[in-house]
N, C-alpha and C. Protein backbone atom coordinates (compact mmCIF):
# COMPACT_ATOMS: atom_id res chain seq x y z
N UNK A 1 1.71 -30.52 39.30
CA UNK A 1 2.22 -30.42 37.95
C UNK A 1 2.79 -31.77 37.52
N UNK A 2 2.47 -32.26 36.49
CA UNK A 2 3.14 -33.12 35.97
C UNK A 2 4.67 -32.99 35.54
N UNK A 3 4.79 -34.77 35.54
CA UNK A 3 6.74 -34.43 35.58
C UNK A 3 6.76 -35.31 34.11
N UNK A 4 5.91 -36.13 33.71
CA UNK A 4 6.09 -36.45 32.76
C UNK A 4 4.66 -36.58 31.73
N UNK A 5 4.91 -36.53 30.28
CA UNK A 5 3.84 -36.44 28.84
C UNK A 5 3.66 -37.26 27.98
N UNK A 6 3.03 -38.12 27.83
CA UNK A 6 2.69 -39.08 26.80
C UNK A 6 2.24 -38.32 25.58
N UNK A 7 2.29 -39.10 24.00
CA UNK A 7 1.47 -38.60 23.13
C UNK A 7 1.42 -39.45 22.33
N UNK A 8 0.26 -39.54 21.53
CA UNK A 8 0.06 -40.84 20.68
C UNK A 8 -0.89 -40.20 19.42
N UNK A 9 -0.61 -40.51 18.41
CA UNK A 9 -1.34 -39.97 17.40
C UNK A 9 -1.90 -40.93 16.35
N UNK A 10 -3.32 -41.13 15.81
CA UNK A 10 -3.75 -42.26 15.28
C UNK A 10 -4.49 -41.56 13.83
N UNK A 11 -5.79 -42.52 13.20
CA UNK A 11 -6.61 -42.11 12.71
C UNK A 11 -7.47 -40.94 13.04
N UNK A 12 -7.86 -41.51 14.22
CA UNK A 12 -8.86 -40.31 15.06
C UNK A 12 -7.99 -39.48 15.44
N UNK A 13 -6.64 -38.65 15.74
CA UNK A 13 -5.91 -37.24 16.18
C UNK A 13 -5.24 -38.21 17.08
N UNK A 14 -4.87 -37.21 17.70
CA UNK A 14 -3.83 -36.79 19.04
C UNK A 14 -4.48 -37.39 20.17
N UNK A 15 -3.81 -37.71 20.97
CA UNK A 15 -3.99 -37.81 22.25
C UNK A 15 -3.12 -37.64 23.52
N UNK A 16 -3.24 -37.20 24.54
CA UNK A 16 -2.04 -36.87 25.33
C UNK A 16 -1.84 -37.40 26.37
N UNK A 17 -1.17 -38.06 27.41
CA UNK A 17 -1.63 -38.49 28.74
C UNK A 17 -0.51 -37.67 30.09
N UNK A 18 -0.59 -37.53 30.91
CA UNK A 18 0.36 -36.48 32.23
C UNK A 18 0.40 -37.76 32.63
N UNK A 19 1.81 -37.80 33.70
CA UNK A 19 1.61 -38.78 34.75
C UNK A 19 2.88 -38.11 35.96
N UNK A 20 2.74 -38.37 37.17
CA UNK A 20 3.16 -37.36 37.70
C UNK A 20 4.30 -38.20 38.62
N UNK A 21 3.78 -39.06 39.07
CA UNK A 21 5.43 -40.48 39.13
C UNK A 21 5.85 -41.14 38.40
N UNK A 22 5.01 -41.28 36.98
CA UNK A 22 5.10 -42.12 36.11
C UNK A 22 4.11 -42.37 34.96
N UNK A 23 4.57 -42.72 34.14
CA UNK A 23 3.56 -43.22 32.43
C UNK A 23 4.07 -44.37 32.36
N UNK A 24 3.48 -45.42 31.70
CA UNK A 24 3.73 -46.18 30.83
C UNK A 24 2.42 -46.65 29.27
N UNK A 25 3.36 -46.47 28.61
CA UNK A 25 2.56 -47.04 27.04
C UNK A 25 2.92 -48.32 26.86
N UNK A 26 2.50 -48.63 25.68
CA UNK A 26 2.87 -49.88 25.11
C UNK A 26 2.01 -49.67 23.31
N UNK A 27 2.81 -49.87 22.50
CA UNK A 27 3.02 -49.53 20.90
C UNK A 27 3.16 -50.96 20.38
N UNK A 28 1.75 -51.36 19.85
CA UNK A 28 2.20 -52.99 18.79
C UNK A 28 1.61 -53.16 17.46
N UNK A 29 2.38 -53.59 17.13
CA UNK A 29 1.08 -54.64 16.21
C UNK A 29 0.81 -56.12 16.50
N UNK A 30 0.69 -56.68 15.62
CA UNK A 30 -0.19 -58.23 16.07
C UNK A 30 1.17 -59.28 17.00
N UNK A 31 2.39 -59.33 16.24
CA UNK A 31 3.59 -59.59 16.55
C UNK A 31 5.14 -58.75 17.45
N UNK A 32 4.63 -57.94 17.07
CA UNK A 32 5.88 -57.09 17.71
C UNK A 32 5.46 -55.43 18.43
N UNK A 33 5.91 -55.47 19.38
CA UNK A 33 5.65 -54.06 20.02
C UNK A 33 6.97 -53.62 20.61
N UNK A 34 6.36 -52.34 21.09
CA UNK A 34 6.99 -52.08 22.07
C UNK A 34 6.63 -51.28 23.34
N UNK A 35 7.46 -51.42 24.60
CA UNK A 35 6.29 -50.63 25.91
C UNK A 35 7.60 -49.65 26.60
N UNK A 36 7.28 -48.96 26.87
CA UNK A 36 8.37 -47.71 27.43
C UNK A 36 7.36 -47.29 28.50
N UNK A 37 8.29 -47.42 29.80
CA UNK A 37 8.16 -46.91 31.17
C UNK A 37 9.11 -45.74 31.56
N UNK A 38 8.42 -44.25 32.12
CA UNK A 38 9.20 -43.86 33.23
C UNK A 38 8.66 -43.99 34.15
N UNK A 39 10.06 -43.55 34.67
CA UNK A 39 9.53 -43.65 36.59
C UNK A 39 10.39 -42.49 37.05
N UNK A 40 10.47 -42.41 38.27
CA UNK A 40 11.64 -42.16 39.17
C UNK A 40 12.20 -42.61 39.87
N UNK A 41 13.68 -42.68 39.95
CA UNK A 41 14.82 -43.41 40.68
C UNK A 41 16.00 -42.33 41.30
N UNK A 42 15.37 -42.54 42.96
CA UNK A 42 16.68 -41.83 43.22
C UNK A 42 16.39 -40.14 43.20
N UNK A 43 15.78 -39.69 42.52
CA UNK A 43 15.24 -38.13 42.16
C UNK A 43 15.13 -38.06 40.56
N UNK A 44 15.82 -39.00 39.69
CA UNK A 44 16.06 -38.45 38.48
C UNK A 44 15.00 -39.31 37.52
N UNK A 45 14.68 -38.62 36.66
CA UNK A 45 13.94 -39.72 35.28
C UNK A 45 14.52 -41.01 35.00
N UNK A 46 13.81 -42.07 34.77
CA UNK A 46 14.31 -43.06 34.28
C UNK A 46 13.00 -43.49 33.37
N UNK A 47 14.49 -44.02 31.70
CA UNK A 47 13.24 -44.24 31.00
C UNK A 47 13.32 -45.74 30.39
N UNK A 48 12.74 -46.35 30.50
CA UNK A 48 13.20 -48.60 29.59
C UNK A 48 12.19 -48.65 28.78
N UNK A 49 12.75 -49.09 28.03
CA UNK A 49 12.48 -49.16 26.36
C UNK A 49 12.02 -51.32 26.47
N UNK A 50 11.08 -51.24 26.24
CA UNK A 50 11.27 -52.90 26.15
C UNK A 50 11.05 -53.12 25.00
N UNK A 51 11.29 -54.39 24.19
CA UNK A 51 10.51 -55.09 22.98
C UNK A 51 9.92 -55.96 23.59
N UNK A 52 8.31 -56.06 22.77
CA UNK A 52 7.63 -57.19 22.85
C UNK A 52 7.24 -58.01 22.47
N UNK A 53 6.02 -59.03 22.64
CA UNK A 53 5.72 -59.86 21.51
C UNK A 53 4.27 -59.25 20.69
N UNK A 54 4.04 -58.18 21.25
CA UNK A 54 2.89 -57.48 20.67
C UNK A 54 1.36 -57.70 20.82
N UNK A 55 0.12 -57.74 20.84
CA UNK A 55 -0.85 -57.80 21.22
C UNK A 55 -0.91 -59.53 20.68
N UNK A 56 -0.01 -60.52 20.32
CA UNK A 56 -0.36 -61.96 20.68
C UNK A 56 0.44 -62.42 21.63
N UNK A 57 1.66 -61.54 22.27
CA UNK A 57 2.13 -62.26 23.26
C UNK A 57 2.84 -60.92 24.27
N UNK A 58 2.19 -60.29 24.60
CA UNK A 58 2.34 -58.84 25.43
C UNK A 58 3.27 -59.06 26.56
N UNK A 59 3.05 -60.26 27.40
CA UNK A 59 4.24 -60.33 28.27
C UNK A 59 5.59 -61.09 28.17
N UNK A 60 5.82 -60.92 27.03
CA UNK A 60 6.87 -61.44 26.24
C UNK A 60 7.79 -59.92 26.11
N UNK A 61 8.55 -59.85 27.05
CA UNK A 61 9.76 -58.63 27.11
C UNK A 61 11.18 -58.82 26.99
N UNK A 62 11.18 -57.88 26.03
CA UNK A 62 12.83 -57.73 26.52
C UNK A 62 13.70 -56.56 26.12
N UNK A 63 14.51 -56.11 27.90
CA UNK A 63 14.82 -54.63 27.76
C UNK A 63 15.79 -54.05 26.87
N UNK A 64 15.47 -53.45 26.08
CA UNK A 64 16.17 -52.80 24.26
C UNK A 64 17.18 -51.85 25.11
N UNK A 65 16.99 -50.61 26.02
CA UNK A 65 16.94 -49.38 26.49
C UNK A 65 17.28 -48.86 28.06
N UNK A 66 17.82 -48.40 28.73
CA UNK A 66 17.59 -47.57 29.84
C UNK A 66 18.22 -46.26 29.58
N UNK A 67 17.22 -45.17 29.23
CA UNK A 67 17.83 -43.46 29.67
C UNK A 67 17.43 -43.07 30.77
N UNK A 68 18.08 -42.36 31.65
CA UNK A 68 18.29 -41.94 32.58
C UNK A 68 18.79 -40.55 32.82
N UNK A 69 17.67 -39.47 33.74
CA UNK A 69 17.87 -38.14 33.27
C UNK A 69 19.79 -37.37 33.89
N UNK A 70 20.36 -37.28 33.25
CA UNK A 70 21.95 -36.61 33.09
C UNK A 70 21.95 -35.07 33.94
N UNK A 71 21.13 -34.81 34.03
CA UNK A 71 21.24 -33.08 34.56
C UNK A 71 20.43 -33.07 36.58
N UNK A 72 20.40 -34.72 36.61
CA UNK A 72 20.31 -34.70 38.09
C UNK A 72 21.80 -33.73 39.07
C-alpha cells in the first residue's frame, strides 16, 4: 500500500502518482518553480518545500518549508 499520493492536473486531466518511501515533484515555469519531497524520517512523514530556479536553472534551490507528520 502506498504511504504517500501525488496529483497534478493540466490541459490534458489529472494525473496521479503512489510512492511508497517516497514522491518527489517539481512545479515551474521558465524562471521559478518549485519541488516538494517526502520521505521518511525516523517513522514519520517528512515533507520540504524548495524554491527554484525553474526549468532554466532547476538546480538552483532553496528550502521555503519542512512539515513533518505530528501524530507520530
Amino acid at each position: 500500500m502506498a504511504r504517500f499520493y501525488g496529483e497534478v492536473e493540466g490541459t490534458r486531466g489529472r494525473a496521479s502518482r503512489l510512492g511508497s518511501s517516497g514522491i518527489r515533484s517539481h512545479t515551474r515555469g521558465w524562471n521559478v518553480g518549485v519541488e516538494v519531497i517526502c520521505t521518511i524520517r525516523d517513522g514519520a512523514d517528512v515533507i520540504e518545500v524548495y524554491e527554484t530556479g525553474g526549468s532554466h536553472a532547476p538546480s538552483s534551490k532553496r528550502l521555503l518549508a519542512t512539515v513533518t507528520d505530528r501524530k507520530k
